[in-house]
PDB file of N, CA and C in Angstrom:
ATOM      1  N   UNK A   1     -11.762 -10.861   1.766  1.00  0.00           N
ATOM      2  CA  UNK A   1     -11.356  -9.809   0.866  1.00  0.00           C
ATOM      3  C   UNK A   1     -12.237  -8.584   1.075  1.00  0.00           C
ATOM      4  N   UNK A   2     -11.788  -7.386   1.246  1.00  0.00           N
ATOM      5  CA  UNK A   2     -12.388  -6.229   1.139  1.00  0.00           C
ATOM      6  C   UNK A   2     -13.054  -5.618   0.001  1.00  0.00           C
ATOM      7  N   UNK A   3     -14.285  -5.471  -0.425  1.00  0.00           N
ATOM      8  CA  UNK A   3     -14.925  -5.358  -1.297  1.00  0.00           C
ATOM      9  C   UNK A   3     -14.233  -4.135  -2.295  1.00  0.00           C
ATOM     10  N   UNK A   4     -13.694  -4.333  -3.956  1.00  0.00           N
ATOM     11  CA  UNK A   4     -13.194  -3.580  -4.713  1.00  0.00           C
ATOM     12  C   UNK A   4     -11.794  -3.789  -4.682  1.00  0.00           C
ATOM     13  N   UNK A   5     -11.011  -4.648  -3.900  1.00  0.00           N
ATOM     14  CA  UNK A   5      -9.702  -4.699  -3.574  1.00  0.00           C
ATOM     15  C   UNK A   5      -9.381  -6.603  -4.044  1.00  0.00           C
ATOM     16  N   UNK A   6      -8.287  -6.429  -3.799  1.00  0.00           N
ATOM     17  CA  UNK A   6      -7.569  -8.437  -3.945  1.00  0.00           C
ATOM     18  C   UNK A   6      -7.337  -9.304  -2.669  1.00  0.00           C
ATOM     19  N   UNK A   7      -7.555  -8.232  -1.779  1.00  0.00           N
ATOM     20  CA  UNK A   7      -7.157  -8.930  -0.467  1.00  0.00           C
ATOM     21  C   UNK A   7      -7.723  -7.948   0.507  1.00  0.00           C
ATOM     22  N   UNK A   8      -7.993  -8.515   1.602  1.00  0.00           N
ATOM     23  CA  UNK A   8      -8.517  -8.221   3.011  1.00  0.00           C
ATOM     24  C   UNK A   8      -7.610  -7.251   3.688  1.00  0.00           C
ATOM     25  N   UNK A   9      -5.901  -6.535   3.243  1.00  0.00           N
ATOM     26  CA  UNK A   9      -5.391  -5.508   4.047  1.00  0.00           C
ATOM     27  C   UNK A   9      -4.248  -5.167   2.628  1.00  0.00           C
ATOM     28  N   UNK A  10      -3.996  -4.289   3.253  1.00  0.00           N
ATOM     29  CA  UNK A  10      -2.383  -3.988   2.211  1.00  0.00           C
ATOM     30  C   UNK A  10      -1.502  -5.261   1.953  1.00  0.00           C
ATOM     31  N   UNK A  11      -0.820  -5.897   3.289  1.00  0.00           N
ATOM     32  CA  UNK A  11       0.206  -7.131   2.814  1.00  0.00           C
ATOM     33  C   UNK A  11      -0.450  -7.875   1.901  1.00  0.00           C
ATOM     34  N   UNK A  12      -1.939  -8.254   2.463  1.00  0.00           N
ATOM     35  CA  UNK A  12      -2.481  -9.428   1.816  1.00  0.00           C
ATOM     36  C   UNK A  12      -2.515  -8.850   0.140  1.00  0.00           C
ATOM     37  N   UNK A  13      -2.864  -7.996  -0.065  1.00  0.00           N
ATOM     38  CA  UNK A  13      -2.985  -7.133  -1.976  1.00  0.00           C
ATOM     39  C   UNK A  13      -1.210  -7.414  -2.379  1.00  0.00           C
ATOM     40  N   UNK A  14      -0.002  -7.180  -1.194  1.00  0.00           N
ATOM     41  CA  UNK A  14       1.101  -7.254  -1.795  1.00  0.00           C
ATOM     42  C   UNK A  14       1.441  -8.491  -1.977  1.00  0.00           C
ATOM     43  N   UNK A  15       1.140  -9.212  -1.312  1.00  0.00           N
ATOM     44  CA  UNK A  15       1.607 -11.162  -1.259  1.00  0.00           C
ATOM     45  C   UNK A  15       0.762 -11.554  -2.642  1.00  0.00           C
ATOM     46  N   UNK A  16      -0.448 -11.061  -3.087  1.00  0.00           N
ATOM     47  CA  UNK A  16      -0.820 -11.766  -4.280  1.00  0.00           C
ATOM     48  C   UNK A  16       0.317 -10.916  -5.477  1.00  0.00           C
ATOM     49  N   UNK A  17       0.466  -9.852  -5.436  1.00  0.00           N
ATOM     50  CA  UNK A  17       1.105  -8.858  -6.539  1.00  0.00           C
ATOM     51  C   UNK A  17       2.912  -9.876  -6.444  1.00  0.00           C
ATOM     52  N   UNK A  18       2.966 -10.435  -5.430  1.00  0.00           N
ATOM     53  CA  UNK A  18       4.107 -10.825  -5.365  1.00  0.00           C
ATOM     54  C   UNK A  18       4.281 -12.395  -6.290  1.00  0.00           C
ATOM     55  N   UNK A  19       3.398 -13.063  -5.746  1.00  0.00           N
ATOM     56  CA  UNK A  19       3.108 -14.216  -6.801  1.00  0.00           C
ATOM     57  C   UNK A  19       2.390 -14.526  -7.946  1.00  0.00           C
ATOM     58  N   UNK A  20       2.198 -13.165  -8.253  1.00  0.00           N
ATOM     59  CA  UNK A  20       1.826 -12.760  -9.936  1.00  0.00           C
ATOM     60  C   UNK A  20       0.393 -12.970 -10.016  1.00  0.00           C
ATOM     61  N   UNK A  21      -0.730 -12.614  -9.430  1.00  0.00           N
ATOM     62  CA  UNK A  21      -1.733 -12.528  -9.303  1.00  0.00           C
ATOM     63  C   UNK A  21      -2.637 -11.372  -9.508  1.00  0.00           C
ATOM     64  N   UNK A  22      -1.352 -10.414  -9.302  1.00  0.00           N
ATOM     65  CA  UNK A  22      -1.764  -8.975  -9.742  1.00  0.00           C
ATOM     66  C   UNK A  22      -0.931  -8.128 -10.655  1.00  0.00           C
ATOM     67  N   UNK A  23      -0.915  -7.321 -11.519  1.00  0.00           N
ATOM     68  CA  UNK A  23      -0.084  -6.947 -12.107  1.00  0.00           C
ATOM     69  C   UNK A  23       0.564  -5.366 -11.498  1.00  0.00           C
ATOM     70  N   UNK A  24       1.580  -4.544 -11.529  1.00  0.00           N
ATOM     71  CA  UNK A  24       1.642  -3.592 -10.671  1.00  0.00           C
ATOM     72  C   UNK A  24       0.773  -2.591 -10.876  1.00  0.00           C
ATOM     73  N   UNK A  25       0.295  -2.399 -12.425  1.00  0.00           N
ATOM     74  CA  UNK A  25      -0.870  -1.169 -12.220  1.00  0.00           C
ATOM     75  C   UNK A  25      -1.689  -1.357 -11.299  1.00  0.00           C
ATOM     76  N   UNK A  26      -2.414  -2.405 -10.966  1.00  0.00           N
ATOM     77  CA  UNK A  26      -3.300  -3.220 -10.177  1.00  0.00           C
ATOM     78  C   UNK A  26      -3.171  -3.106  -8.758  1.00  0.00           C
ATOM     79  N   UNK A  27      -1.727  -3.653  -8.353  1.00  0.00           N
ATOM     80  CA  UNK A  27      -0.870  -3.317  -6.797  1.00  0.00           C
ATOM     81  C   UNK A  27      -1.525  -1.903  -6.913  1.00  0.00           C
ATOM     82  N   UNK A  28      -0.585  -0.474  -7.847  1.00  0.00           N
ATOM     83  CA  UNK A  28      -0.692   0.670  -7.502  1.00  0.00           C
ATOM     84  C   UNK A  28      -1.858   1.226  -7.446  1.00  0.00           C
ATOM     85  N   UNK A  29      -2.603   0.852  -8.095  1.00  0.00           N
ATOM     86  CA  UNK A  29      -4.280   1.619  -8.280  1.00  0.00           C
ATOM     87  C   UNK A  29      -4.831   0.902  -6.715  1.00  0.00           C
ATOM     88  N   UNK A  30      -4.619  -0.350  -6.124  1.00  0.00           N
ATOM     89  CA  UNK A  30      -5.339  -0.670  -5.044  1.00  0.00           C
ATOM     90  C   UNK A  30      -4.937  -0.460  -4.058  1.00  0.00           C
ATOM     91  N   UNK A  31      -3.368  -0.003  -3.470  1.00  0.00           N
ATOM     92  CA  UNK A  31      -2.674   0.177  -2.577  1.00  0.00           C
ATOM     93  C   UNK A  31      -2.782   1.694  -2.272  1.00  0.00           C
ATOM     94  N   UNK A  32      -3.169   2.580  -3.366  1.00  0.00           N
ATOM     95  CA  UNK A  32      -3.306   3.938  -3.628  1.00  0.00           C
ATOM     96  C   UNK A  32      -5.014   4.472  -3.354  1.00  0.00           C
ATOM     97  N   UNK A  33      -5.837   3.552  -3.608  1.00  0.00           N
ATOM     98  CA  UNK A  33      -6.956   3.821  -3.141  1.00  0.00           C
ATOM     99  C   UNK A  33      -7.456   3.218  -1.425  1.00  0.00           C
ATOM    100  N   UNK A  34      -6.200   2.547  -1.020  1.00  0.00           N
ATOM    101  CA  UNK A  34      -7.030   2.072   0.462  1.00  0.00           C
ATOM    102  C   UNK A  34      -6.881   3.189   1.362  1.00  0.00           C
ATOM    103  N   UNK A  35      -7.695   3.328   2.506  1.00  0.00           N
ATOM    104  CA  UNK A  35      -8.491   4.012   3.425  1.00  0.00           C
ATOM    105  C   UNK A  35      -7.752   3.610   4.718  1.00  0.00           C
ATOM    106  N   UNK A  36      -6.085   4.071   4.626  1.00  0.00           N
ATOM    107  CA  UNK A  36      -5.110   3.775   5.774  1.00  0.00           C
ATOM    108  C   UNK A  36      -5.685   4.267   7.249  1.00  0.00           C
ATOM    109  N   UNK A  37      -5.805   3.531   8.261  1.00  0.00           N
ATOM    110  CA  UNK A  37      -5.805   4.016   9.691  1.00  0.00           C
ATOM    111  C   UNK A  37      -4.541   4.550  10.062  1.00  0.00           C
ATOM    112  N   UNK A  38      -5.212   5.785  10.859  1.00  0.00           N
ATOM    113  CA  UNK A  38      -3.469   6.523  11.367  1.00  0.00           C
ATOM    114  C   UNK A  38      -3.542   6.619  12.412  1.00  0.00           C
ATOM    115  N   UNK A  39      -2.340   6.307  12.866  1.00  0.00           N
ATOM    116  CA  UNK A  39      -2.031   6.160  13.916  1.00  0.00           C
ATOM    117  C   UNK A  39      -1.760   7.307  14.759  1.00  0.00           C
ATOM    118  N   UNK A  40      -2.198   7.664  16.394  1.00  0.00           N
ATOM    119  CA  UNK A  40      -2.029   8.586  17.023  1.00  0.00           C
ATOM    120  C   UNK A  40      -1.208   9.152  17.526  1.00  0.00           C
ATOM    121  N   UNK A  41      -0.024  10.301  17.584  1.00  0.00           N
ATOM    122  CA  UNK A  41       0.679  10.979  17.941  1.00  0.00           C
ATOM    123  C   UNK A  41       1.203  11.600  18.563  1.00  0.00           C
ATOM    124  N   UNK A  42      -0.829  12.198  19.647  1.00  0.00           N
ATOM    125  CA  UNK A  42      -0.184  13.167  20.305  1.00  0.00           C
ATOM    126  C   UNK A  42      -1.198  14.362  19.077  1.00  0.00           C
ATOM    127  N   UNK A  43      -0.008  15.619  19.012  1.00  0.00           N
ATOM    128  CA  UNK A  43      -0.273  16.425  18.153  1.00  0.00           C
ATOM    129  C   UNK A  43       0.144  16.693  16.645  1.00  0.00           C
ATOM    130  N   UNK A  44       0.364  15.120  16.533  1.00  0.00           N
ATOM    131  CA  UNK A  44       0.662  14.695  15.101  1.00  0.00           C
ATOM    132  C   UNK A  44      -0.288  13.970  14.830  1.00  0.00           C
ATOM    133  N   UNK A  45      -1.211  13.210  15.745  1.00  0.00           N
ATOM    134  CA  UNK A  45      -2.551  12.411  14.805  1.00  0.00           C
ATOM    135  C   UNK A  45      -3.202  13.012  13.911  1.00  0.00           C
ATOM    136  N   UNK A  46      -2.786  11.355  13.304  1.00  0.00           N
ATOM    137  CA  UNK A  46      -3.429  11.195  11.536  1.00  0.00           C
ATOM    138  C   UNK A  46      -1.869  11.535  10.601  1.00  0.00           C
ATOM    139  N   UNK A  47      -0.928  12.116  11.309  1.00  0.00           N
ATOM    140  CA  UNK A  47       0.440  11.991  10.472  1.00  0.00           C
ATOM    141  C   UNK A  47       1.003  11.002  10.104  1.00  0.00           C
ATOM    142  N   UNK A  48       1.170   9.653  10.963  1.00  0.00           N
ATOM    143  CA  UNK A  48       1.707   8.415  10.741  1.00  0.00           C
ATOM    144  C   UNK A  48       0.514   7.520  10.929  1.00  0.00           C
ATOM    145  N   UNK A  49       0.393   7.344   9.276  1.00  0.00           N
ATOM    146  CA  UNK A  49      -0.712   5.956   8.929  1.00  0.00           C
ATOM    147  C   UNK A  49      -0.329   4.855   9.513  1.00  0.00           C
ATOM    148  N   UNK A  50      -1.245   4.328  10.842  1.00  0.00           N
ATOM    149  CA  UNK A  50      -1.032   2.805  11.423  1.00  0.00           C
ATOM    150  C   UNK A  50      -0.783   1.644  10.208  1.00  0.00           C
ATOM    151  N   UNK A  51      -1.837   1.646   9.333  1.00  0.00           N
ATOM    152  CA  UNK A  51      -2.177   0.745   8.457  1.00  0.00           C
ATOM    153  C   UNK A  51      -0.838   0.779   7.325  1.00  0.00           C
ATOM    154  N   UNK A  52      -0.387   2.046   6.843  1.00  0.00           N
ATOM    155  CA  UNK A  52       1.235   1.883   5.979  1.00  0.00           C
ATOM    156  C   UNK A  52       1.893   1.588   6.762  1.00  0.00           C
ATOM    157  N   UNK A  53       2.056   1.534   7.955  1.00  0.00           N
ATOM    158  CA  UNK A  53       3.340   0.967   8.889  1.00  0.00           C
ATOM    159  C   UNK A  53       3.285  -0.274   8.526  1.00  0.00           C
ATOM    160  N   UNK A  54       2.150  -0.844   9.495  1.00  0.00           N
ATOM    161  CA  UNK A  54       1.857  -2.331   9.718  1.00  0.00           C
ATOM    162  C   UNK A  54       1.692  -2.870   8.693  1.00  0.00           C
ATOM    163  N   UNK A  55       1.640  -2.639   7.263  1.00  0.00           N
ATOM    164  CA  UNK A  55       1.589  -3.408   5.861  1.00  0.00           C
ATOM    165  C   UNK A  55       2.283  -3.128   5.195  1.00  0.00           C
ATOM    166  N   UNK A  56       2.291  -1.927   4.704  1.00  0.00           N
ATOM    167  CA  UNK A  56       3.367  -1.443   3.452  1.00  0.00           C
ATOM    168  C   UNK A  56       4.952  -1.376   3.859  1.00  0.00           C
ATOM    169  N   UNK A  57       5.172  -1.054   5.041  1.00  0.00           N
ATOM    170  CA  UNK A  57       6.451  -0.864   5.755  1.00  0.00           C
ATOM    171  C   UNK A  57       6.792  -2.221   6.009  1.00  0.00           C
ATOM    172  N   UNK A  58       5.861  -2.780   6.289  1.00  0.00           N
ATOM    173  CA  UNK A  58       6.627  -4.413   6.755  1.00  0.00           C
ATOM    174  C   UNK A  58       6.757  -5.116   5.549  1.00  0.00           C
ATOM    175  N   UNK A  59       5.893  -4.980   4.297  1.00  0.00           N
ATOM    176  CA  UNK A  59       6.719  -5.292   3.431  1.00  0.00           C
ATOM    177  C   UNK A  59       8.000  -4.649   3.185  1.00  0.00           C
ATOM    178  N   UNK A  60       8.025  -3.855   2.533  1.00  0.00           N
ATOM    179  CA  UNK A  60       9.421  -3.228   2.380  1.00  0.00           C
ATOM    180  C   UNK A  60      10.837  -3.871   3.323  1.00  0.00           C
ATOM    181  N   UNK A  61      10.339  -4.071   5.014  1.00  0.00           N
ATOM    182  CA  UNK A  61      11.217  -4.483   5.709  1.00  0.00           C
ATOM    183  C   UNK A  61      11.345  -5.824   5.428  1.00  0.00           C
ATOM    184  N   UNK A  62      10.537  -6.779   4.861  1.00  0.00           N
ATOM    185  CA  UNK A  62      10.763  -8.254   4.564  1.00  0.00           C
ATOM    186  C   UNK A  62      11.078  -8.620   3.179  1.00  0.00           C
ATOM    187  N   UNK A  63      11.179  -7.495   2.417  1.00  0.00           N
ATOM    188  CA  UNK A  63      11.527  -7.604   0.905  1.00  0.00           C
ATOM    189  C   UNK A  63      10.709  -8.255   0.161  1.00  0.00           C
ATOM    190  N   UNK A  64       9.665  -8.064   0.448  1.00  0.00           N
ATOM    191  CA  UNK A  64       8.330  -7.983  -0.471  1.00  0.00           C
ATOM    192  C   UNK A  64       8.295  -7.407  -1.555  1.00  0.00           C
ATOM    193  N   UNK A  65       8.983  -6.420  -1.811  1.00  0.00           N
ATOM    194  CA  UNK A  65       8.602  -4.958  -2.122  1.00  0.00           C
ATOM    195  C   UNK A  65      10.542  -4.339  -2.003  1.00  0.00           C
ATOM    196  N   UNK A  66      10.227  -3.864  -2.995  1.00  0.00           N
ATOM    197  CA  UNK A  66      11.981  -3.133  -3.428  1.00  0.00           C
ATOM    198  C   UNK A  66      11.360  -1.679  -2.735  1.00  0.00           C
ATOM    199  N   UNK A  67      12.752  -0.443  -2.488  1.00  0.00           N
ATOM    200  CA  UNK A  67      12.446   0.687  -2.407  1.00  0.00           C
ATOM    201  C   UNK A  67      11.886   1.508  -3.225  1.00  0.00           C
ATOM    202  N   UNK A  68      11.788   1.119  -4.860  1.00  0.00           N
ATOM    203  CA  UNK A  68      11.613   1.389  -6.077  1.00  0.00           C
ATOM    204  C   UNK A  68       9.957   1.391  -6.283  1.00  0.00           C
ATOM    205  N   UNK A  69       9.756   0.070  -6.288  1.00  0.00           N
ATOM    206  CA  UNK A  69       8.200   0.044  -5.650  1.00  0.00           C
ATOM    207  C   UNK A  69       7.464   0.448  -4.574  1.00  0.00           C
ATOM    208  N   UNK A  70       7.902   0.693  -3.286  1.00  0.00           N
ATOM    209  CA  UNK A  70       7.934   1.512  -2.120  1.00  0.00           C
ATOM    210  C   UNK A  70       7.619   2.443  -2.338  1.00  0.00           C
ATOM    211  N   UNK A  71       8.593   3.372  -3.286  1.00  0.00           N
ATOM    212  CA  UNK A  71       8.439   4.614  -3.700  1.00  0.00           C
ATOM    213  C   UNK A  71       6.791   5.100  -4.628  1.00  0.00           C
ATOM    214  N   UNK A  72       7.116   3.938  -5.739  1.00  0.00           N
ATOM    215  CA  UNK A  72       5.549   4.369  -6.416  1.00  0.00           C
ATOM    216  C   UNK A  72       4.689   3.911  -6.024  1.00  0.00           C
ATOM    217  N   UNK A  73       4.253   3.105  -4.983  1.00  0.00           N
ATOM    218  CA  UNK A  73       3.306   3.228  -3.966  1.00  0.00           C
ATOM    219  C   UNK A  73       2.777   4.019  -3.376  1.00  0.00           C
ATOM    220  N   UNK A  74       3.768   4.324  -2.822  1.00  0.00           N
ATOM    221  CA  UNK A  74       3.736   6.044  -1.479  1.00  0.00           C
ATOM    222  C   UNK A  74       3.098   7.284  -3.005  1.00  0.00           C
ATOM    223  N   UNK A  75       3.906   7.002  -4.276  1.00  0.00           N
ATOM    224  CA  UNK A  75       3.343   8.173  -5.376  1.00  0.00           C
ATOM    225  C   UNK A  75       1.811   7.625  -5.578  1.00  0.00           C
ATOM    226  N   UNK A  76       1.183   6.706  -5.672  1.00  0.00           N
ATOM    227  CA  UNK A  76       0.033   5.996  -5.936  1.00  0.00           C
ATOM    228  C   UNK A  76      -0.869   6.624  -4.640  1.00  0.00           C
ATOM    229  N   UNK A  77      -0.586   6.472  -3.521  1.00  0.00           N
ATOM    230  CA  UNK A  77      -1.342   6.609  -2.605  1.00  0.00           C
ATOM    231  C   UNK A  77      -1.307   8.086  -2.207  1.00  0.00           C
ATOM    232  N   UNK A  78      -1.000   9.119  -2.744  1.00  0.00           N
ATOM    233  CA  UNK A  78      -0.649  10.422  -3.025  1.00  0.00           C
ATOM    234  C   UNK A  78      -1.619  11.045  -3.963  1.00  0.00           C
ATOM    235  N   UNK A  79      -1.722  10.145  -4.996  1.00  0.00           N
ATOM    236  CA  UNK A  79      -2.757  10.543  -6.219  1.00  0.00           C
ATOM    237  C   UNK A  79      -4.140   9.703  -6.102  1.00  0.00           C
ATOM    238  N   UNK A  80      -4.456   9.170  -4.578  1.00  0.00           N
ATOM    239  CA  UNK A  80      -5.462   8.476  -4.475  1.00  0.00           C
ATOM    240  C   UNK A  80      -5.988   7.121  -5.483  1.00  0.00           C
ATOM    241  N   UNK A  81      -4.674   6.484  -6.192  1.00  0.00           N
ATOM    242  CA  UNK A  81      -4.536   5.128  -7.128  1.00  0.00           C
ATOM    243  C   UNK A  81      -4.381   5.779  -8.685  1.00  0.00           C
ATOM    244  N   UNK A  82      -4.805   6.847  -8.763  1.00  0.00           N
ATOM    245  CA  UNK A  82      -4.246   7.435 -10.199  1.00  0.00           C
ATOM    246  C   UNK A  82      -2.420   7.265 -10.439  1.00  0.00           C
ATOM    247  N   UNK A  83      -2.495   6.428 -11.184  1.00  0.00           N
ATOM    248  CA  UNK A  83      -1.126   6.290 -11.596  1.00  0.00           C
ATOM    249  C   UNK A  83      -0.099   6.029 -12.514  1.00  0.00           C
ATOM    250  N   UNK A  84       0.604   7.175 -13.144  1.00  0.00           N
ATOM    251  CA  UNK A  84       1.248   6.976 -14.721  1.00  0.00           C
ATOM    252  C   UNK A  84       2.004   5.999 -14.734  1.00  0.00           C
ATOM    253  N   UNK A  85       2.085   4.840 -13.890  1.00  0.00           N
ATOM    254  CA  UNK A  85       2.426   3.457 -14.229  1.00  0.00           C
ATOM    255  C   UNK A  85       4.461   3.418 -13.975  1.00  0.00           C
ATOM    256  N   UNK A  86       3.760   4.561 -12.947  1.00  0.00           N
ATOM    257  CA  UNK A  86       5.683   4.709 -12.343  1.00  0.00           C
ATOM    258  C   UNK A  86       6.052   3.562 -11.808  1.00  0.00           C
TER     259      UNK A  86
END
């Protein structure tokens, strides 16, 4: 586990939030404060976060995670985990 967090990467924080281990303020405040690697571009590096691909996106693609939650995630990680509990 990554120190201040529930799990060692993004999936791992969503797989506990999924089997009720976390509650979503919890998901959003920790998914919103992690320190995404981005992935290189070209003359877009640092535009496409490696780390939201490879976790947050693959949830979403395995239905982990609705678009709904997707969404206030991406708003969570926008406001650096500050979150009116969208």
């Amino acid at each position: 586990m990554k120190e201040g967090f529930s799990g060692a990467d993004p999936y791992e924080i969503i797989q506990r939030y999924v089997i009720g281990e976390l509650d979503r303020a919890q998901l959003l405040d920790e998914l919103g404060r992690w320190e995404y690697t981005p992935e290189v571009y070209g003359e877009w590096e640092g535009y496409f976060p490696g780390d939201w691909q490879k976790y947050v996106e693959e949830a979403l693609r395995e239905g982990l995670i609705d678009d709904s939650l997707y969404m206030a995630v991406s708003a969570a990680r926008r406001s650096g985990g500050r979150s009116s509990g969208a």
